[in-house]
N, C-alpha and C. Protein backbone atom coordinates (compact mmCIF):
# COMPACT_ATOMS: atom_id res chain seq x y z
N UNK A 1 -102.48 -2.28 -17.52
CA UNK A 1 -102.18 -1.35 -16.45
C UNK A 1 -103.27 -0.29 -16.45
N UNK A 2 -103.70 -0.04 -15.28
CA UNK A 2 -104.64 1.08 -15.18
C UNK A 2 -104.14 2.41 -15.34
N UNK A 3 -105.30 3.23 -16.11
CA UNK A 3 -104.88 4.43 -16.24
C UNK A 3 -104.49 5.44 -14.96
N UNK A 4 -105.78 4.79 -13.73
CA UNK A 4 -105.42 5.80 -12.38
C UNK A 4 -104.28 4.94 -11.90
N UNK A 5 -103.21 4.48 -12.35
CA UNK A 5 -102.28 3.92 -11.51
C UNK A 5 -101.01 4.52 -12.04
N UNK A 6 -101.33 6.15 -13.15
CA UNK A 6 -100.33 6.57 -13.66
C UNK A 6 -100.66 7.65 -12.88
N UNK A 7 -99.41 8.59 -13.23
CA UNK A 7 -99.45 9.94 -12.81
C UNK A 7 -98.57 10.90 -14.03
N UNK A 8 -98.64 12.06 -13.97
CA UNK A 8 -97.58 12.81 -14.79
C UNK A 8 -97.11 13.42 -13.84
N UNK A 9 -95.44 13.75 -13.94
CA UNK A 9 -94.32 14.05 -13.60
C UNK A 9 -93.68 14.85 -14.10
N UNK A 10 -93.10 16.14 -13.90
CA UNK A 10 -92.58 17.10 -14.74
C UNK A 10 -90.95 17.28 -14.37
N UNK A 11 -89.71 17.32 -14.78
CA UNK A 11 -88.88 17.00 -14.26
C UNK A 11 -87.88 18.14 -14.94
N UNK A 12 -87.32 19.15 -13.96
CA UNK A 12 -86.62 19.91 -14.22
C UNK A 12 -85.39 20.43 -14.28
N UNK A 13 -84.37 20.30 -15.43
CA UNK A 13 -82.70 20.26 -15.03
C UNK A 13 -81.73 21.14 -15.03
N UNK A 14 -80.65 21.41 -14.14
CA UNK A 14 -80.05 22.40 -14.14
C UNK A 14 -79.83 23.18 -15.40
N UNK A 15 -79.53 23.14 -16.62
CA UNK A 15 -79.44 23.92 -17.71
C UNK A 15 -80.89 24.55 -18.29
N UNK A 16 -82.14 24.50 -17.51
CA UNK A 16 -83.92 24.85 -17.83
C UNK A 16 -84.43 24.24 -18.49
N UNK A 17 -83.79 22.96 -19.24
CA UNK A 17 -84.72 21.96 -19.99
C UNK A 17 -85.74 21.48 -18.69
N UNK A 18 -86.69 21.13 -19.22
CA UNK A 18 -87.77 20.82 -18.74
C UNK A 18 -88.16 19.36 -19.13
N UNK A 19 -88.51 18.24 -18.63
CA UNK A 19 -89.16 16.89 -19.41
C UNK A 19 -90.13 16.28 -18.40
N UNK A 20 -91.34 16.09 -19.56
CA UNK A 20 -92.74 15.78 -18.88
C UNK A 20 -92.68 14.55 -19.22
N UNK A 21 -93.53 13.21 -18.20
CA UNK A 21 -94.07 11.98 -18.29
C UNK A 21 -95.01 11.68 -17.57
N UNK A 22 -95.36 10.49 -18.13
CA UNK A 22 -97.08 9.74 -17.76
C UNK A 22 -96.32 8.75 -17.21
N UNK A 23 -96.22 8.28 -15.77
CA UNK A 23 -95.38 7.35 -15.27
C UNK A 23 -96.68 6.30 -14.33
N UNK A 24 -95.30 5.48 -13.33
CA UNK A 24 -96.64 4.66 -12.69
C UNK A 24 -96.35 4.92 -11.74
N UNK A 25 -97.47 5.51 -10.57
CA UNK A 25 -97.31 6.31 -9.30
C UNK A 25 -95.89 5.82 -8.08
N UNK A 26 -95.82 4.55 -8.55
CA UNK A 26 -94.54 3.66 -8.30
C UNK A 26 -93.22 4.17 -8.45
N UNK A 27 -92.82 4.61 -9.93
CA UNK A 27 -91.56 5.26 -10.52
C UNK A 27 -91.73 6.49 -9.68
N UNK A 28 -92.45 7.49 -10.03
CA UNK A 28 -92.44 8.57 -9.39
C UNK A 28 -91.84 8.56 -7.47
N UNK A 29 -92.61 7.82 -6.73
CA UNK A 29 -92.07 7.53 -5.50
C UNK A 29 -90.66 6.94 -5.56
N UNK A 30 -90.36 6.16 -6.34
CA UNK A 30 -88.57 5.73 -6.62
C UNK A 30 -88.15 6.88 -6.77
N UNK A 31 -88.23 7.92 -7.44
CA UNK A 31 -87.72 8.91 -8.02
C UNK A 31 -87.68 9.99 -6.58
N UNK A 32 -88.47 10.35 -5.93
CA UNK A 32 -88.81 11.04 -4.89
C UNK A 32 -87.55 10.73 -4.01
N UNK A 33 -87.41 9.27 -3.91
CA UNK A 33 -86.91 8.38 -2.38
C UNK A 33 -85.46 8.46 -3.05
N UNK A 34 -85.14 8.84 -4.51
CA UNK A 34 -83.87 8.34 -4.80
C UNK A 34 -83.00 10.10 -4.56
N UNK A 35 -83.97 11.04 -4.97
CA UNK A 35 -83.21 12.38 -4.66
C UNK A 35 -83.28 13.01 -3.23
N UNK A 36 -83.69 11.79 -2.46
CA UNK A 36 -84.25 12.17 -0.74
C UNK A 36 -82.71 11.74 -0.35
N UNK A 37 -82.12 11.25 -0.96
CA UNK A 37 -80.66 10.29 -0.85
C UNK A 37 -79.51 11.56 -0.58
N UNK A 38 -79.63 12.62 -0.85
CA UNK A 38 -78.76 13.68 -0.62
C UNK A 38 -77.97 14.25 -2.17
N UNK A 39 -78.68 13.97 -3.12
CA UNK A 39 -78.05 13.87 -4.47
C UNK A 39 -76.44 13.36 -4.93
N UNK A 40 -76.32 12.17 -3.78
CA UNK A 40 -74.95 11.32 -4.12
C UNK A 40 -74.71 11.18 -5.22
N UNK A 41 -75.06 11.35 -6.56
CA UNK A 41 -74.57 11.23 -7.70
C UNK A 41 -75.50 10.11 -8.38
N UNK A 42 -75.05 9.37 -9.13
CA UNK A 42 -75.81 7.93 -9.93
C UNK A 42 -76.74 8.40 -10.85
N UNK A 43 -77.30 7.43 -11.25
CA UNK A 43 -78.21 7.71 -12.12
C UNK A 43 -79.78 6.79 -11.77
N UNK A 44 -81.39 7.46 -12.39
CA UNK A 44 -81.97 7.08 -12.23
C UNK A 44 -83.03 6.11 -13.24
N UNK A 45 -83.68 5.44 -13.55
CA UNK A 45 -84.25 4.80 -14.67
C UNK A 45 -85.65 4.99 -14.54
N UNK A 46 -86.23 5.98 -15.56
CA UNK A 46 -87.86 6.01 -15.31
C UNK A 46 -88.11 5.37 -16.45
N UNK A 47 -89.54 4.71 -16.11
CA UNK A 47 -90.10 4.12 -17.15
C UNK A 47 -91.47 4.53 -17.77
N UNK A 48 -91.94 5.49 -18.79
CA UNK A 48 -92.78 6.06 -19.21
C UNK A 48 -93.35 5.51 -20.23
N UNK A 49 -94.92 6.15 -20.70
CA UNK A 49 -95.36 5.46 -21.98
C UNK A 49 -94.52 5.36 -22.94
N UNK A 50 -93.70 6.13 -23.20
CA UNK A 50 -93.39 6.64 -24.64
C UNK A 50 -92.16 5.69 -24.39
N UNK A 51 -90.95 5.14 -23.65
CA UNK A 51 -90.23 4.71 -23.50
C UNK A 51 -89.30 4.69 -22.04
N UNK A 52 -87.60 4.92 -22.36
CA UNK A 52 -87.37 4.01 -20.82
C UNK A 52 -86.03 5.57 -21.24
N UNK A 53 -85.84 6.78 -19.53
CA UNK A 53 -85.25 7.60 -19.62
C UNK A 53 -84.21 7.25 -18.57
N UNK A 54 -82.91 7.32 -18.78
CA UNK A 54 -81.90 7.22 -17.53
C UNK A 54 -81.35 8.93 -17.67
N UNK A 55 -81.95 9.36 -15.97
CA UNK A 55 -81.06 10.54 -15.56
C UNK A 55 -80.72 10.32 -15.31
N UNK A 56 -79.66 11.33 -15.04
CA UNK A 56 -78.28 11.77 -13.91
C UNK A 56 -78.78 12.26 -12.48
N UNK A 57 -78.64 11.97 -11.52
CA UNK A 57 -79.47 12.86 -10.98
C UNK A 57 -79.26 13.79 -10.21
N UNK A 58 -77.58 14.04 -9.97
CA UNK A 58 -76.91 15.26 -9.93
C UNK A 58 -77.28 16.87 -10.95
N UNK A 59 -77.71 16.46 -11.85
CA UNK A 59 -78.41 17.54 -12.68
C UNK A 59 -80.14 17.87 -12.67
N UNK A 60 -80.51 17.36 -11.80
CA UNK A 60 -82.21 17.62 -11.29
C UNK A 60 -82.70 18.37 -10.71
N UNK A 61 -82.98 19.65 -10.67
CA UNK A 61 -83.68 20.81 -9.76
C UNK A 61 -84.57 20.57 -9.16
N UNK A 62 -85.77 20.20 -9.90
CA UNK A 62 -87.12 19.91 -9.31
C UNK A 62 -88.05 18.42 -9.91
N UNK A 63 -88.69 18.08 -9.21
CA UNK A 63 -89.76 17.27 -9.63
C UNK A 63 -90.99 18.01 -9.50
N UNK A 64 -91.46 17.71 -10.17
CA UNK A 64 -93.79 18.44 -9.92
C UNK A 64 -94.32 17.31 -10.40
N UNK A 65 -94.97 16.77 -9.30
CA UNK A 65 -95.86 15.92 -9.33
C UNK A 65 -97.39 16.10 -9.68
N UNK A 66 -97.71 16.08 -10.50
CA UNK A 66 -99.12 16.77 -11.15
C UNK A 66 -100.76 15.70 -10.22
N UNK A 67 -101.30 16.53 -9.59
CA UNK A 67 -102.65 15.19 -9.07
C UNK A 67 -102.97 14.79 -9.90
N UNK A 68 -103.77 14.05 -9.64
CA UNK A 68 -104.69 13.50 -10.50
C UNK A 68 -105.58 14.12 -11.49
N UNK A 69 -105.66 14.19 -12.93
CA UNK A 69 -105.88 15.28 -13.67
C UNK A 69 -107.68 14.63 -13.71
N UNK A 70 -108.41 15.93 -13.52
CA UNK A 70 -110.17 15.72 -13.63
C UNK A 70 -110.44 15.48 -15.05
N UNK A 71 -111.38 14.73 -15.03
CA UNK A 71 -111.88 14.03 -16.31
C UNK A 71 -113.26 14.88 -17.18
N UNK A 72 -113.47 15.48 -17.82
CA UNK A 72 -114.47 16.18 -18.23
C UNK A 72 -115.37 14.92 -19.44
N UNK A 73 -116.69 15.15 -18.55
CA UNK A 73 -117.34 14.77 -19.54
C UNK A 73 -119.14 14.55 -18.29
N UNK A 74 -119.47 12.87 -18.98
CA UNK A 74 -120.85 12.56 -17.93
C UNK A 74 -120.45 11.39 -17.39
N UNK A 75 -121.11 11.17 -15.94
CA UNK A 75 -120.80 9.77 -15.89
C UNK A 75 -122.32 9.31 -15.74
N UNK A 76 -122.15 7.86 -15.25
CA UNK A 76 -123.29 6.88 -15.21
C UNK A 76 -124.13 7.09 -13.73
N UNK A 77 -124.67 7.43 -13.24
CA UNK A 77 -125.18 6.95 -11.93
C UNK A 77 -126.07 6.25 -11.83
């Protein structure tokens, strides 16, 4: 899997916990389209490097979708 085909996601819940992931620009849009739903309740399944998170998604304040983070260094031309 390509690295530009991830994104990080910052995900914020009613009690101020906070939880960050490196997802695939894919999950993130599921995630978008699933709290566009009117927050009917259910739960959601992201799938991140580190492993596999099921929210609630009645308890979700915010998402932040982070761009594309710049790469420091040289390149080739």
């Amino acid at each position: 899997m390509a690295e530009q085909d991830r994104i990080r996601i910052e995900i914020g819940f009613d009690g101020g916990q906070v939880m960050s992931a490196h997802v695939q620009m894919s999950v993130a849009d599921e995630l978008e389209h699933s709290l566009d739903g009117g927050g009917s309740g259910g739960t959601v399944q992201i799938e991140a490097e580190d492993g596999r998170y099921t929210i609630p998604l009645t308890r979700i304040v915010y998402v932040k979708r982070y761009s594309r983070e710049g790469r420091v260094g040289f390149s080739g031309s």
